[in-house]
C-alpha atoms as a PDB file:
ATOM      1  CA  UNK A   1       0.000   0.000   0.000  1.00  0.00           C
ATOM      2  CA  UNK A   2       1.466   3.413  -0.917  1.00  0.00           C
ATOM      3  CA  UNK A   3       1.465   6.236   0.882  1.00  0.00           C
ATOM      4  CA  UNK A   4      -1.761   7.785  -0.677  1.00  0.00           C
ATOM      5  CA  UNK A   5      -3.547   5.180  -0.022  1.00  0.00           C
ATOM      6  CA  UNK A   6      -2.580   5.098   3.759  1.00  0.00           C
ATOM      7  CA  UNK A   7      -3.550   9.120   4.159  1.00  0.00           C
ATOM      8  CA  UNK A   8      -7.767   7.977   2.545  1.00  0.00           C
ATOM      9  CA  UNK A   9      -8.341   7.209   6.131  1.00  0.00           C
ATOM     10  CA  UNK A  10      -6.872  10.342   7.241  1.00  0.00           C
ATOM     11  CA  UNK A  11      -8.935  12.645   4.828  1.00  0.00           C
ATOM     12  CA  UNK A  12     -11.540  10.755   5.767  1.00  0.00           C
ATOM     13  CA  UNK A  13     -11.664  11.763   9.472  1.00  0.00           C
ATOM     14  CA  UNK A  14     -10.240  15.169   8.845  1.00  0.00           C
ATOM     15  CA  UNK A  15     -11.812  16.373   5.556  1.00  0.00           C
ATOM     16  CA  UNK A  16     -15.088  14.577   5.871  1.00  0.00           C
ATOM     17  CA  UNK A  17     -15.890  14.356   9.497  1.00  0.00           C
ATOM     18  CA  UNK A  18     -14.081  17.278  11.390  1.00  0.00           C
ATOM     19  CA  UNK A  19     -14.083  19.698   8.041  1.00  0.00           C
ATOM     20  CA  UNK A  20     -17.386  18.507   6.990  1.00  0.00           C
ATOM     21  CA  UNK A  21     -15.981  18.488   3.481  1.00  0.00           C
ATOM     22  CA  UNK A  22     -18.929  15.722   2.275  1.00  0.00           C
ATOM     23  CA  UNK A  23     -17.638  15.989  -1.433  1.00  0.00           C
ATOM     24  CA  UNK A  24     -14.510  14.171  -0.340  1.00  0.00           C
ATOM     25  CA  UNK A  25     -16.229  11.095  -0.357  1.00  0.00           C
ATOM     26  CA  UNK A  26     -16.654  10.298  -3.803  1.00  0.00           C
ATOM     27  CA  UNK A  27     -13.111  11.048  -3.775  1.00  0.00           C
ATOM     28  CA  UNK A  28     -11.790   8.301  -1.227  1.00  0.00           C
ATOM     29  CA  UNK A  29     -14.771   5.573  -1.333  1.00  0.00           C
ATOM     30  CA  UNK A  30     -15.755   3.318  -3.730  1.00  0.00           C
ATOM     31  CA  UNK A  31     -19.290   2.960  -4.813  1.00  0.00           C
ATOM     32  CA  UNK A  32     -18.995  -0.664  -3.149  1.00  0.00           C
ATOM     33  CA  UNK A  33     -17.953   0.325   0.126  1.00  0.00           C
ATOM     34  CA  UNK A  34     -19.357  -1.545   3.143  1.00  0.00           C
ATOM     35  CA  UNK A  35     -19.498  -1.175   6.404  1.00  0.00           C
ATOM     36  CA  UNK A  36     -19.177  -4.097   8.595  1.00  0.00           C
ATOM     37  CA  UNK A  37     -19.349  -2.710  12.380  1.00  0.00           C
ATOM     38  CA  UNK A  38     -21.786  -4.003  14.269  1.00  0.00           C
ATOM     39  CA  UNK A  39     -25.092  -2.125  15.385  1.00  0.00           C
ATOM     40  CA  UNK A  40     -25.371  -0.070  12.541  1.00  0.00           C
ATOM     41  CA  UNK A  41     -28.631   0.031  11.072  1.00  0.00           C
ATOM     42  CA  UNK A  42     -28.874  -1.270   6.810  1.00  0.00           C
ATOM     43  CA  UNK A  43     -28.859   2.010   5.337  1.00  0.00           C
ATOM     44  CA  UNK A  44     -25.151   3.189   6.860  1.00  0.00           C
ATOM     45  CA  UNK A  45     -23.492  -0.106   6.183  1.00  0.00           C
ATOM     46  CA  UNK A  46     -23.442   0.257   1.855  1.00  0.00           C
ATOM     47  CA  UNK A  47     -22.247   2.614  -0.795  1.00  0.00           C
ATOM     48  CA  UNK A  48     -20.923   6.108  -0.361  1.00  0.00           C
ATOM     49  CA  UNK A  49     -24.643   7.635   1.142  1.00  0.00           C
ATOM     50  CA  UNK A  50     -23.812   5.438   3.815  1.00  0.00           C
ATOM     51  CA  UNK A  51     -21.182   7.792   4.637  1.00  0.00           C
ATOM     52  CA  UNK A  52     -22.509  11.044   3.756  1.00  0.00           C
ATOM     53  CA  UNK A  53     -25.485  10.324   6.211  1.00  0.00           C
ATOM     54  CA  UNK A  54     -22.867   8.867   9.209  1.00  0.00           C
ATOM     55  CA  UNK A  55     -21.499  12.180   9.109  1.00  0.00           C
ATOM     56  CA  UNK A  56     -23.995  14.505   8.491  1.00  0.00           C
ATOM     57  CA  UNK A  57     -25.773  12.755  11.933  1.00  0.00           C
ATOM     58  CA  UNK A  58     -22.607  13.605  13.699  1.00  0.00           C
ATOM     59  CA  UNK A  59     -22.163  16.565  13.170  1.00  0.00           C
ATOM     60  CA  UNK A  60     -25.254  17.362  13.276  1.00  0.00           C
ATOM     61  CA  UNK A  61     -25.320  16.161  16.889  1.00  0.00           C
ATOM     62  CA  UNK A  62     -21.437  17.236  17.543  1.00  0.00           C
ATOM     63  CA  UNK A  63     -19.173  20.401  16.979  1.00  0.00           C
ATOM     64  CA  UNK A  64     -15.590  20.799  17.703  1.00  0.00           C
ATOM     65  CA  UNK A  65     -14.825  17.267  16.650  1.00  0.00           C
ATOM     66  CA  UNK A  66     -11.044  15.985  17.082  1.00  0.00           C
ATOM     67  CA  UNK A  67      -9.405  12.717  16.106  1.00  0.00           C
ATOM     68  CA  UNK A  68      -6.342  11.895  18.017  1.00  0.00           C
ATOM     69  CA  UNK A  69      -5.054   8.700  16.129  1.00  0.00           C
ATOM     70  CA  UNK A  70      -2.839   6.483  18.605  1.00  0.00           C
ATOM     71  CA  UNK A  71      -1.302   3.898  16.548  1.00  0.00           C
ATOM     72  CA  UNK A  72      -1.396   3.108  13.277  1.00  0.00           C
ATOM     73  CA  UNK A  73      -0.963  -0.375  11.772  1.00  0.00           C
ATOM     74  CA  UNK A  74      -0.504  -1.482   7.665  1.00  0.00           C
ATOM     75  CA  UNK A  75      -0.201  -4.732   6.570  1.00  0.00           C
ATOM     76  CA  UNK A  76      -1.905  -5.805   2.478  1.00  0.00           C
ATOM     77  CA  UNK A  77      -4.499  -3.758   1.854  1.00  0.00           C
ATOM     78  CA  UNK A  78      -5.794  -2.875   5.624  1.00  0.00           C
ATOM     79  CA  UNK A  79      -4.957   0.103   7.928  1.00  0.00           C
ATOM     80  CA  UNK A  80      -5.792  -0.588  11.446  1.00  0.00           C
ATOM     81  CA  UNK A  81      -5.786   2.600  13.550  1.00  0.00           C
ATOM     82  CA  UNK A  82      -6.735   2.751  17.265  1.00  0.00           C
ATOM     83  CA  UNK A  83      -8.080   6.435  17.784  1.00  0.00           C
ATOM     84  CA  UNK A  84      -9.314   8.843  20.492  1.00  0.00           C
ATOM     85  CA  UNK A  85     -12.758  10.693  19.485  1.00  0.00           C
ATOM     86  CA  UNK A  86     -13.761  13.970  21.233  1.00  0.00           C
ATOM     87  CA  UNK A  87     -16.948  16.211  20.349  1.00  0.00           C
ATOM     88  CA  UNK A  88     -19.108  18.737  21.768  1.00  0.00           C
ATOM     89  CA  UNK A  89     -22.155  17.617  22.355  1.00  0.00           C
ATOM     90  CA  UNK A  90     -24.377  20.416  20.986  1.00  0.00           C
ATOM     91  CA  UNK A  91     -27.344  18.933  19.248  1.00  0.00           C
ATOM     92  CA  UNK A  92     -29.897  16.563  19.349  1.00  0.00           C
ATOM     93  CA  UNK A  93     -28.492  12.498  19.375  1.00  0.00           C
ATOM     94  CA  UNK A  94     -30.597   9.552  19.768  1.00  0.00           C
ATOM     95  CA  UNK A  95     -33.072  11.228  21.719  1.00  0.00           C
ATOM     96  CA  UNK A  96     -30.638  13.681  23.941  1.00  0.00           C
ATOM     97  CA  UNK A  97     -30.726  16.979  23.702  1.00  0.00           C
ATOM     98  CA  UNK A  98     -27.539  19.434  23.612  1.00  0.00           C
ATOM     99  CA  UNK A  99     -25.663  18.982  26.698  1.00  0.00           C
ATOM    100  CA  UNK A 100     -22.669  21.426  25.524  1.00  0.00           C
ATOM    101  CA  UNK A 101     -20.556  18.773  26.926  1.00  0.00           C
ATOM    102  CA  UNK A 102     -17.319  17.575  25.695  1.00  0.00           C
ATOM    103  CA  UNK A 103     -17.489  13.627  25.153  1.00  0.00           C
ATOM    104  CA  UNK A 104     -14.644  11.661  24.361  1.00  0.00           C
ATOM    105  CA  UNK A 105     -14.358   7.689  23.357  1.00  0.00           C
ATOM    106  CA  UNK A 106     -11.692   5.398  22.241  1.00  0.00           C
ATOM    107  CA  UNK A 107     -12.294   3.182  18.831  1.00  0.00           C
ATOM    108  CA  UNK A 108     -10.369   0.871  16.729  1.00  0.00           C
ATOM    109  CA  UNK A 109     -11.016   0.552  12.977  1.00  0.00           C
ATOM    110  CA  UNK A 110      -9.674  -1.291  10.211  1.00  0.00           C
ATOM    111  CA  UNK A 111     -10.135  -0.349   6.552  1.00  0.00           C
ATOM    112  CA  UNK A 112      -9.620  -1.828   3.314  1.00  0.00           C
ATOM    113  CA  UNK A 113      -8.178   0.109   0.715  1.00  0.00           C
ATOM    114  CA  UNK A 114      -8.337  -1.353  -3.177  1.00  0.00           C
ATOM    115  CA  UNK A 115      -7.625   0.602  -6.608  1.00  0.00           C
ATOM    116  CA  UNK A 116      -7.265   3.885  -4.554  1.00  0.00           C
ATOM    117  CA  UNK A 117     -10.206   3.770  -2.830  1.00  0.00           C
ATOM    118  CA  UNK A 118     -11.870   2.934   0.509  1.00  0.00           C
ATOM    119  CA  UNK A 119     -13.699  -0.330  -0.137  1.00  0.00           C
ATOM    120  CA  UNK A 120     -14.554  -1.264   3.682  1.00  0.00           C
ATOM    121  CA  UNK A 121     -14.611  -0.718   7.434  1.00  0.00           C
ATOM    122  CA  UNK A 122     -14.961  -2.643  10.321  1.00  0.00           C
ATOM    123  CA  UNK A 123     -14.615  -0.435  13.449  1.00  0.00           C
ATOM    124  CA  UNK A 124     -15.447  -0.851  17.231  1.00  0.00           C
ATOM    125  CA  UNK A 125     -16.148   2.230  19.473  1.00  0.00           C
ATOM    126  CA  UNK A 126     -16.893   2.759  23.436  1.00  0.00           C
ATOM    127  CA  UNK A 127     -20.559   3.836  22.346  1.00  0.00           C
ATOM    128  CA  UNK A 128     -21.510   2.721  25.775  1.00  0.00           C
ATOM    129  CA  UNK A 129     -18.758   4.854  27.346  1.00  0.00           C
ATOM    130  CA  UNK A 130     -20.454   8.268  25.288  1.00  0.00           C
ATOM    131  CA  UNK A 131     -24.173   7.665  26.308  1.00  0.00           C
ATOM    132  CA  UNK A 132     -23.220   7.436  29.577  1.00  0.00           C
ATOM    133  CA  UNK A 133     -21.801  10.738  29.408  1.00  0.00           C
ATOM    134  CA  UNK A 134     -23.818  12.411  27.448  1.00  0.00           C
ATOM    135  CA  UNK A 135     -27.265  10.706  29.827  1.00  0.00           C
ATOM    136  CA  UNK A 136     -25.038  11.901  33.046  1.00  0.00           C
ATOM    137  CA  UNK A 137     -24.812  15.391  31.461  1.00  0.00           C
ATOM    138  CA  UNK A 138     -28.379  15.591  30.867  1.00  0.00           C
ATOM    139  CA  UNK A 139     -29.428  14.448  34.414  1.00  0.00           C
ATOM    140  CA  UNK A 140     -27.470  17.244  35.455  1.00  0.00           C
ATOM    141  CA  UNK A 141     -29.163  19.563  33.733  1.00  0.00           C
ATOM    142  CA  UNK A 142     -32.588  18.516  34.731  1.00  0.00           C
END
């Protein structure tokens, strides 16, 4: 894998989710992209819309959004990266309103990269670890 092809999963987290720079996904995903993480829902596990609507939720739901990527592992055509996530909280998500708190998981993600482009993901996050934030910042606010 080439050096290119190792910075797609860069641009995607920079470019497309903090920079909300959505056209950079035709750019750096294939048309036959999947997502294989489990608990997503059918409609964000295929094709490119399946990443324009990820992160148009989150940041939709989010502001200030940083990636702090840990490690970083390349071996055939997979990255695996092990990442810190932290977010304002400062819109509606899954039900909870704005908090204005900062929230802040750790995830692990592996992507395939084919041809130039992003082909699939398979990515575990501490989703537990953020609701309970974000439900403990709401309490306090009641």
């Amino acid at each position: 894998m080439n050096e290119n092809e190792i910075k797609l999963a860069y641009r995607s987290h920079d470019e497309g989710m903090i920079e909300g720079k959505l056209e950079v996904i035709d750019e750096i995903y294939g048309e036959d992209f999947e997502n294989y993480s489990s608990g997503l829902p059918e409609f964000l596990r295929h094709g490119r819309s399946a990443i324009y609507q990820h992160y148009t939720f989150l940041r939709s739901a989010f502001s200030d959004i940083e990636i702090e990527t840990h490690q970083q592992i390349v071996e055939d055509d997979l990255i695996g990266l092990h990442w810190t996530w932290k977010a304002r909280h400062t819109g509606d998500f899954l039900g909870i309103p704005a908090t204005g708190v900062q929230v802040q998981i750790e995830g692990f993600e592996v992507i395939q990269v084919r041809d130039g482009m992003i082909r699939a993901a398979w990515i575990i996050q501490d989703n537990v670890s953020m609701m309970a934030q974000l439900q403990a910042a709401a309490l306090k606010q009641a």
